[in-house]
N, C-alpha and C. Protein backbone atom coordinates (compact mmCIF):
# COMPACT_ATOMS: atom_id res chain seq x y z
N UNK A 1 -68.63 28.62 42.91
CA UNK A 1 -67.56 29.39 42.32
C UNK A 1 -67.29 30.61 43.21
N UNK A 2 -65.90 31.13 43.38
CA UNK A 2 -65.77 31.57 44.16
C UNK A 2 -65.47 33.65 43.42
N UNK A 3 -65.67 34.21 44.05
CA UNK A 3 -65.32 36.26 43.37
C UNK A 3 -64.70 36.62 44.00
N UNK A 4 -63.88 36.89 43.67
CA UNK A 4 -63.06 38.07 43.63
C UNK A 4 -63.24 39.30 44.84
N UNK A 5 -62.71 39.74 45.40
CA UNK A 5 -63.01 41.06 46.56
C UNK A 5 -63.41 42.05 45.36
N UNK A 6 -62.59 41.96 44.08
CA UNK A 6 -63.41 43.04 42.90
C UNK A 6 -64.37 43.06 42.56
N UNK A 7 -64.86 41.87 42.33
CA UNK A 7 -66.54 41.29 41.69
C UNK A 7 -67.11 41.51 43.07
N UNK A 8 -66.72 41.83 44.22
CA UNK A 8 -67.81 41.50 44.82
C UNK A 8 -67.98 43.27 45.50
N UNK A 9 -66.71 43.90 45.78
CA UNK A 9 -67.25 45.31 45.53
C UNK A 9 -67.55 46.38 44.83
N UNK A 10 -67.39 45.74 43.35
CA UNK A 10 -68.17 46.13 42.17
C UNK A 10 -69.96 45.69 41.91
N UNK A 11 -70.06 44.82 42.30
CA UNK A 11 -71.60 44.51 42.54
C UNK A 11 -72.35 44.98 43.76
N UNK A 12 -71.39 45.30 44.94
CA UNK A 12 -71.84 46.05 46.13
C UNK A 12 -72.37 47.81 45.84
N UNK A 13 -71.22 47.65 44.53
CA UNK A 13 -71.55 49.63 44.61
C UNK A 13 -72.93 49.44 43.13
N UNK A 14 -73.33 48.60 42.43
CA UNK A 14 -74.14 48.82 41.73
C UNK A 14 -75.68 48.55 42.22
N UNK A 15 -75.37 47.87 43.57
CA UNK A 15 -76.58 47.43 43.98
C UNK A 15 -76.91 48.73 45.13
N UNK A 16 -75.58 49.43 45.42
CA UNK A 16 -75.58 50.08 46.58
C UNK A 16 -76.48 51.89 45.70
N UNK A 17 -75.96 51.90 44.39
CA UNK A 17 -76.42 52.74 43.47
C UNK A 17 -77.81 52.31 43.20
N UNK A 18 -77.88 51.39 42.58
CA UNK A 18 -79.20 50.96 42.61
C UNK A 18 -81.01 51.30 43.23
N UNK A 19 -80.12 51.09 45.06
CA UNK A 19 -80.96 51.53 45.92
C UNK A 19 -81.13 52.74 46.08
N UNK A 20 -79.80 53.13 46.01
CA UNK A 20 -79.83 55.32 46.22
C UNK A 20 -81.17 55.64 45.37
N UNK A 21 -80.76 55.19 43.63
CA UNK A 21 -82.06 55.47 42.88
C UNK A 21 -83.36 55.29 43.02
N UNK A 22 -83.79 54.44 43.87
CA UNK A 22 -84.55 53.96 43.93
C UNK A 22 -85.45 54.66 45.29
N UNK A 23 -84.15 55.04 46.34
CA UNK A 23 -84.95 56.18 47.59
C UNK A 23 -85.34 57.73 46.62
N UNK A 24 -84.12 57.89 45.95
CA UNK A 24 -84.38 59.23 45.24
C UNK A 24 -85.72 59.22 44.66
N UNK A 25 -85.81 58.26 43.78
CA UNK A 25 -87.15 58.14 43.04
C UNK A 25 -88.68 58.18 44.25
N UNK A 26 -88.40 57.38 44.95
CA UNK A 26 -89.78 57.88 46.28
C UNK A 26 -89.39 58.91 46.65
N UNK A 27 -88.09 59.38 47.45
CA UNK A 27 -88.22 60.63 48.36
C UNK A 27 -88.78 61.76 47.21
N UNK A 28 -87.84 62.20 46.43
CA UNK A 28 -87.79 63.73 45.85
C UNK A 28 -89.03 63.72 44.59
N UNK A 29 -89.70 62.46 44.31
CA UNK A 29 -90.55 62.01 43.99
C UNK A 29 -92.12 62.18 44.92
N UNK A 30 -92.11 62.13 45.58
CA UNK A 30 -93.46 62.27 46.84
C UNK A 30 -93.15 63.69 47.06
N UNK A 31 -91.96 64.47 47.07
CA UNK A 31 -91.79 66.03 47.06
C UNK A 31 -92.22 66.51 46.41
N UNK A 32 -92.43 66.52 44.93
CA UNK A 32 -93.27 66.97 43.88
C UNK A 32 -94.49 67.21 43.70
N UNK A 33 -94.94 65.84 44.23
CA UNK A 33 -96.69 65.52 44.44
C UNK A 33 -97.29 66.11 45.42
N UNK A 34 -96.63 67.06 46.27
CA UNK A 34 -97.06 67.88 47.53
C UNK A 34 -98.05 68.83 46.70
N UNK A 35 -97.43 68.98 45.63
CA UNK A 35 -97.92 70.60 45.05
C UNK A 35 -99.07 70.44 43.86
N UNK A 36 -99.53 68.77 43.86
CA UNK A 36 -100.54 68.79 43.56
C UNK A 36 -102.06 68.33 44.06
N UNK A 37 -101.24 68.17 45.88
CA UNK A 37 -102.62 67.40 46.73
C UNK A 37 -103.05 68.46 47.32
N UNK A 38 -104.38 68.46 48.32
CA UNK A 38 -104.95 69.49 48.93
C UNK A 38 -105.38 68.37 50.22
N UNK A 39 -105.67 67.19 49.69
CA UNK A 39 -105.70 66.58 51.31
C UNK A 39 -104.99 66.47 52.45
N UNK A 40 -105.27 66.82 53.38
CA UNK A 40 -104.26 66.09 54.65
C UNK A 40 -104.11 64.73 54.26
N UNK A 41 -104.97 64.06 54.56
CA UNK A 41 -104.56 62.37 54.63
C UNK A 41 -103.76 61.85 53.82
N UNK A 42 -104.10 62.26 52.80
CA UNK A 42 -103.27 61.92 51.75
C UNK A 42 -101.78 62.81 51.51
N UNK A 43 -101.84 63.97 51.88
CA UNK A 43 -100.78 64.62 51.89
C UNK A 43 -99.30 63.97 52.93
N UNK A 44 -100.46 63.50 54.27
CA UNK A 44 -99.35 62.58 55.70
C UNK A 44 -98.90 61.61 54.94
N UNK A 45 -99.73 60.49 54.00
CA UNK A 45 -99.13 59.46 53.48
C UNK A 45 -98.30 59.35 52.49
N UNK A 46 -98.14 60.63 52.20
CA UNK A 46 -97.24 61.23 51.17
C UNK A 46 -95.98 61.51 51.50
N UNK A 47 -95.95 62.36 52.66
CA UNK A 47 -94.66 62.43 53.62
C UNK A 47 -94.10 61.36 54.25
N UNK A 48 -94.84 59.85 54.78
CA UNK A 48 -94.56 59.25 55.18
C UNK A 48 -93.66 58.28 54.24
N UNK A 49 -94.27 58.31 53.02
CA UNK A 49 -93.98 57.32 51.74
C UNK A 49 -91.94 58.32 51.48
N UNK A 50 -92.14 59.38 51.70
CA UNK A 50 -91.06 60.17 51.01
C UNK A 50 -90.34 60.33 52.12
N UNK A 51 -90.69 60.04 53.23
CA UNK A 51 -89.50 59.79 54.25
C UNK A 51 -88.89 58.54 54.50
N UNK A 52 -89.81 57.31 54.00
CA UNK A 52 -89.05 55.84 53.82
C UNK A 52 -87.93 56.16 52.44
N UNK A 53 -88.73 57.03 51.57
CA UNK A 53 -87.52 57.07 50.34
C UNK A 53 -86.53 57.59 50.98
N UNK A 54 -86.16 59.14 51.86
CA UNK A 54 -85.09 59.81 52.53
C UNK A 54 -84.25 58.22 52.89
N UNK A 55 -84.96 57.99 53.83
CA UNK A 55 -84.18 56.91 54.27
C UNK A 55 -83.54 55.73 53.69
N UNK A 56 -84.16 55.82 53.05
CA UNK A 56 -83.58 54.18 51.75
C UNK A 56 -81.82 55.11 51.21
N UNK A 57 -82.38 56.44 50.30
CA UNK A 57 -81.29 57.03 49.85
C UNK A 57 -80.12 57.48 50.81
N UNK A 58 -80.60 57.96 51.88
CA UNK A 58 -79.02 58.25 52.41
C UNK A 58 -78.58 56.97 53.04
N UNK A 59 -79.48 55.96 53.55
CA UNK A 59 -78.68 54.78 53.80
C UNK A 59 -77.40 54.13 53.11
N UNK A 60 -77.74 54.50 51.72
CA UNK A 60 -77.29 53.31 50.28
C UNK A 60 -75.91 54.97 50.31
N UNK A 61 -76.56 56.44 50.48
CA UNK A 61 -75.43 57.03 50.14
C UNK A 61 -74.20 57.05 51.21
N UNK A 62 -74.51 56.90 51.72
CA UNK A 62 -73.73 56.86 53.54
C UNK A 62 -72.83 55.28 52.98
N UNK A 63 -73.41 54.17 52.75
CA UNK A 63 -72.79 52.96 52.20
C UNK A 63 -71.87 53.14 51.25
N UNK A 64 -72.34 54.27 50.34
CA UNK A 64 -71.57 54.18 48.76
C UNK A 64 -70.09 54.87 49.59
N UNK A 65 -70.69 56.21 50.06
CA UNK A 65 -69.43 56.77 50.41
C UNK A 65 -67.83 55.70 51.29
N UNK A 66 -68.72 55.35 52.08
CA UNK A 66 -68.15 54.20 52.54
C UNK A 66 -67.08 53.13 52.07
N UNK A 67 -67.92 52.69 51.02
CA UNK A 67 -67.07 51.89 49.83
C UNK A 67 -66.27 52.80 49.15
N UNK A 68 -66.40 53.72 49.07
CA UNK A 68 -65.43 54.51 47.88
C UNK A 68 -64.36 54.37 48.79
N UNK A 69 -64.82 54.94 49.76
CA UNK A 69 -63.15 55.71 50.72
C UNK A 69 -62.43 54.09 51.31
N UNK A 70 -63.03 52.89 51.15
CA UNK A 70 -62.40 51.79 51.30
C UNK A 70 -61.30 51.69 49.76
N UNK A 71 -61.93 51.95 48.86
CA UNK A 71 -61.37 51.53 47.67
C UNK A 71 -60.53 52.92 47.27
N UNK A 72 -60.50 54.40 47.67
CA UNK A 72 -59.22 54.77 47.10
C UNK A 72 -58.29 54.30 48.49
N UNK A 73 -58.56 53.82 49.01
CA UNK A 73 -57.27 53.32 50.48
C UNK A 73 -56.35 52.58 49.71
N UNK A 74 -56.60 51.69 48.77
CA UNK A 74 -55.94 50.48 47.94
C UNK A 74 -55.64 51.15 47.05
N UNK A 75 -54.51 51.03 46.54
CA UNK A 75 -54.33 51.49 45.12
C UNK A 75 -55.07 50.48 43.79
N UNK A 76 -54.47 49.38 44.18
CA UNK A 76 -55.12 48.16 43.48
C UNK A 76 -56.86 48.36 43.40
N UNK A 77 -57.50 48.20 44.34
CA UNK A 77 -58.76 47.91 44.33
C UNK A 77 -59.35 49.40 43.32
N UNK A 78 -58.63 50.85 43.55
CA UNK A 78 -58.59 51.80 43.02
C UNK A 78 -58.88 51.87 41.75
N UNK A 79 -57.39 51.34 40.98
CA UNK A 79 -57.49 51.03 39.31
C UNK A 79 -58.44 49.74 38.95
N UNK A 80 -58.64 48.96 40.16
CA UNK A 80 -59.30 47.96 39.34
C UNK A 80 -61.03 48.26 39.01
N UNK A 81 -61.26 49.01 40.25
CA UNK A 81 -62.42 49.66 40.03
C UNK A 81 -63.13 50.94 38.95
N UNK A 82 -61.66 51.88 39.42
CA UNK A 82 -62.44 53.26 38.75
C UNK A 82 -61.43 52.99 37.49
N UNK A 83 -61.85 51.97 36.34
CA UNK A 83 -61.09 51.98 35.02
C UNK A 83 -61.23 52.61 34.00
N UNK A 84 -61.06 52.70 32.88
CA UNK A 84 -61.24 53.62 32.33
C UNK A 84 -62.85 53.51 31.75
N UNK A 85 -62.96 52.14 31.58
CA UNK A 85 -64.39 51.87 31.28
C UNK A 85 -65.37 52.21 32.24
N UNK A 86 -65.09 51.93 33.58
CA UNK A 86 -66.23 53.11 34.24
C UNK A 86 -65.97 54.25 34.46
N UNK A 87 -64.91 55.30 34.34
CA UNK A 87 -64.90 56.92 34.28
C UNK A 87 -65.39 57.03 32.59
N UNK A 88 -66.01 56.20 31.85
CA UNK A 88 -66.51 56.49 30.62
C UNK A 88 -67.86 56.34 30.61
N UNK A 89 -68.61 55.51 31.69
CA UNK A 89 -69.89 55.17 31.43
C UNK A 89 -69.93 56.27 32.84
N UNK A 90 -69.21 56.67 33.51
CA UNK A 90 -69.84 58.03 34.55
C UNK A 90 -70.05 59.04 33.57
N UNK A 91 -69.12 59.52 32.52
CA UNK A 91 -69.27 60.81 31.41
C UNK A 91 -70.06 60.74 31.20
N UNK A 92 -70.69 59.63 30.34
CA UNK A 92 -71.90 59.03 29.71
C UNK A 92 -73.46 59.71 30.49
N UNK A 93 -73.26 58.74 31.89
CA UNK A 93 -74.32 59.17 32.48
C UNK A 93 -74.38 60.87 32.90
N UNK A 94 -73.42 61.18 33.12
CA UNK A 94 -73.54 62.74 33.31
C UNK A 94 -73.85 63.55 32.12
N UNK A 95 -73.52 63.35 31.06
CA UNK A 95 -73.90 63.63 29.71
C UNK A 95 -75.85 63.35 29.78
N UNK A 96 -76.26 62.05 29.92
CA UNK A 96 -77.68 62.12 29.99
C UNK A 96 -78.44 63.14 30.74
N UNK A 97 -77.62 62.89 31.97
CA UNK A 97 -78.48 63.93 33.09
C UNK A 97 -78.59 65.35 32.54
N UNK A 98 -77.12 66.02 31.94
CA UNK A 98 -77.15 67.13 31.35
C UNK A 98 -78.42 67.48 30.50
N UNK A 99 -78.37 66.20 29.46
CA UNK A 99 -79.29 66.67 28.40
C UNK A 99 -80.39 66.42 28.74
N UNK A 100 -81.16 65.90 29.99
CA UNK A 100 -82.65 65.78 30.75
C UNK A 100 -82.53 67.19 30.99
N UNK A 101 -81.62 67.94 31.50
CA UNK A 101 -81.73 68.86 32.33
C UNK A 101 -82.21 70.24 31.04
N UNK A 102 -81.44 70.08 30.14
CA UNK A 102 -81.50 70.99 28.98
C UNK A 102 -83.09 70.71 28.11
N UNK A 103 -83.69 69.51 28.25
CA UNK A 103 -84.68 69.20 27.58
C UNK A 103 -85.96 69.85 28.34
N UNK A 104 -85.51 69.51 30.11
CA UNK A 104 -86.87 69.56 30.60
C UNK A 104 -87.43 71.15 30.88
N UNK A 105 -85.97 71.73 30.92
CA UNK A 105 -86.02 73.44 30.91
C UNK A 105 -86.62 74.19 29.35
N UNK A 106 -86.41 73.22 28.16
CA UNK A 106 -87.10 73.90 27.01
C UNK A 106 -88.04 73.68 27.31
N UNK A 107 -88.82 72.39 27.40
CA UNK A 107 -90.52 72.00 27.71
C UNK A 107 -90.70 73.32 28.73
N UNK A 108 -90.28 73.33 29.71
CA UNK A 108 -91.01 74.71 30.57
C UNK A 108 -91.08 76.30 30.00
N UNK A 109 -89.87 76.27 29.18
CA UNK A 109 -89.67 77.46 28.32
C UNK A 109 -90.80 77.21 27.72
N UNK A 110 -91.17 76.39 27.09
CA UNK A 110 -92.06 76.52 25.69
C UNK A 110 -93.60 76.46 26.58
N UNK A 111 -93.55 76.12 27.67
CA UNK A 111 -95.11 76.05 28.15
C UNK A 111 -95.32 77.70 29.15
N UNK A 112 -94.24 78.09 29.51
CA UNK A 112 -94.28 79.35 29.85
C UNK A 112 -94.99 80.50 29.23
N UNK A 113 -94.63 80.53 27.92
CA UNK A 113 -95.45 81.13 26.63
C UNK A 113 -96.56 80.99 27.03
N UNK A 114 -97.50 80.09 27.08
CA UNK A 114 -98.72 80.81 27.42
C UNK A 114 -99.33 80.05 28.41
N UNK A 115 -98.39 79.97 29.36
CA UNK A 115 -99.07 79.39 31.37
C UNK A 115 -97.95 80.00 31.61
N UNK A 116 -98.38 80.46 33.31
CA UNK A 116 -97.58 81.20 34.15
C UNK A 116 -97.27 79.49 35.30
N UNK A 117 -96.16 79.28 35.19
CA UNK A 117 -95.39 78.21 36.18
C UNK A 117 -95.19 78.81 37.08
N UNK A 118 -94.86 77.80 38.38
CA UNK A 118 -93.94 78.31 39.68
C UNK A 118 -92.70 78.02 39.24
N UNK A 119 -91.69 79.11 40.04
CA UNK A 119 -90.33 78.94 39.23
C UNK A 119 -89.71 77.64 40.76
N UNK A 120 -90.39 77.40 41.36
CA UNK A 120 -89.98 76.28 42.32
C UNK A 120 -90.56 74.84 42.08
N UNK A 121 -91.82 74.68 40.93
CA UNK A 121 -92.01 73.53 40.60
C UNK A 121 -90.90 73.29 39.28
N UNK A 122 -90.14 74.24 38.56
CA UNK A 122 -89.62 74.17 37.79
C UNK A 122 -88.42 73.79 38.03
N UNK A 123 -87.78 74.49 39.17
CA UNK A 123 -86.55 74.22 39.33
C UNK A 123 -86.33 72.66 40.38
N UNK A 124 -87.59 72.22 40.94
CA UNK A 124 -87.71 71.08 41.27
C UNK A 124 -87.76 70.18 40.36
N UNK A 125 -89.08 69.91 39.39
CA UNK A 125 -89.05 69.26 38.44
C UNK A 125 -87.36 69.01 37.90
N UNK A 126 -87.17 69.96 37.44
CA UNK A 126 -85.36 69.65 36.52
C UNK A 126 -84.53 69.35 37.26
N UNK A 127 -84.17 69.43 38.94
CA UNK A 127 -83.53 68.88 39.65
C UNK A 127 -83.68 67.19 39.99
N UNK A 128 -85.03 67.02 40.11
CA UNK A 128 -85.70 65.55 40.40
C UNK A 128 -85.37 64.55 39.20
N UNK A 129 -85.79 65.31 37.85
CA UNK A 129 -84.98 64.36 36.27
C UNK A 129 -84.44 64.48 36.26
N UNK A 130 -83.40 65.58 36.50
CA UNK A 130 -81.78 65.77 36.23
C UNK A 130 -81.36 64.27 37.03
N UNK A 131 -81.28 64.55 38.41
CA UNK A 131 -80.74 63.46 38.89
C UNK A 131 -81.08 61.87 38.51
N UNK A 132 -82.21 61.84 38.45
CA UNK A 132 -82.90 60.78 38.21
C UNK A 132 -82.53 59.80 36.78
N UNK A 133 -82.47 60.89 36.12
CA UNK A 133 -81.95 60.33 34.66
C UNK A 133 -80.23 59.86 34.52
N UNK A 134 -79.73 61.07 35.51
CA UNK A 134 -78.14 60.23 35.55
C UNK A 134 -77.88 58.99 36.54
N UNK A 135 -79.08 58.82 37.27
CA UNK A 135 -78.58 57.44 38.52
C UNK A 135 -79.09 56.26 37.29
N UNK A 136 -80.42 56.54 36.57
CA UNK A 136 -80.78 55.35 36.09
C UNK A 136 -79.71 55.38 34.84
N UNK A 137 -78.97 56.32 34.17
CA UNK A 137 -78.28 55.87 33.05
C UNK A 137 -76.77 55.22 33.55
N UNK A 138 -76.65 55.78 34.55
CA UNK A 138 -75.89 54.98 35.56
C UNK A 138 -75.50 53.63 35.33
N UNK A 139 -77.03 53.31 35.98
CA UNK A 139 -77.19 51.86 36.26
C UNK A 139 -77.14 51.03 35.17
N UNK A 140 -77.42 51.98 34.16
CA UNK A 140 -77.93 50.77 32.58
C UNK A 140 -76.89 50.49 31.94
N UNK A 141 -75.39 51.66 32.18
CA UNK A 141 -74.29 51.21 31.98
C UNK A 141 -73.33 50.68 32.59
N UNK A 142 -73.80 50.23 33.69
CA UNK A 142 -72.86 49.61 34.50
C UNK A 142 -73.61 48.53 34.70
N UNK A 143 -74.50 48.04 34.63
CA UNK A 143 -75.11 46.63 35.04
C UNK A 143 -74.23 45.57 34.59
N UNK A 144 -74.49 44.41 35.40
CA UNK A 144 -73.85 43.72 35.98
C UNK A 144 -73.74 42.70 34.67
């Protein structure tokens, strides 16, 4: 059976999303865990692991961009893509990320009270879920 140029760069950008999530999740993910190792060895294999993620993510983002700027070129491929049903499941996911972002800042509020945090594991932490939570709610509403 044969798809569509739509079906098939609509499944290009979910798989192309997909992967972004998936470098994000190693790279800015192995960034975090810096600040709880003290080994070298383990610290190198840490960097090494979070520089295959760098690379996975800007590959897939360098791709996405790619595809976009193919698809507003078309008007057609344009509306057929960005419809109203996916500028509703983007709200959606940006709505999640928001409210990760609002959740994970009370948890630190409320543990602040009585522990002193770094205000750079904090503002990492909520940057790393923030994003993280809108690529995967992303994905769960747009799957295929």
């Amino acid at each position: 059976m044969e798809t569509s140029i739509i079906e098939q760069l609509d499944k290009s950008r979910y798989n192309l999303n997909k992967w972004f999530t998936v470098g994000w999740a190693i790279w800015f993910g192995t960034y975090l865990v810096k600040h709880l190792i003290d080994s070298k060895l383990i610290f190198g294999v840490i960097i090494l692991a979070g520089m295959f993620g760098w690379v996975l993510a800007m590959i897939n983002f360098i791709k996405l961009l790619r595809l976009s700027k193919i698809v507003n070129a078309d008007s057609k491929l344009k509306e057929a893509l960005n419809d109203e049903l996916h500028q509703l499941y983007s709200y959606k996911s940006i709505r999640w990320g928001f409210m990760a972002v609002i959740a994970i800042n009370s948890i630190f509020f409320s543990v602040t009270m009585f522990y002193q945090v770094s205000a750079s594991i904090v503002c990492e932490t909520t940057l790393y879920l923030g994003i993280l939570t809108f690529s995967v709610a992303g994905l769960i509403y747009n799957r295929n």
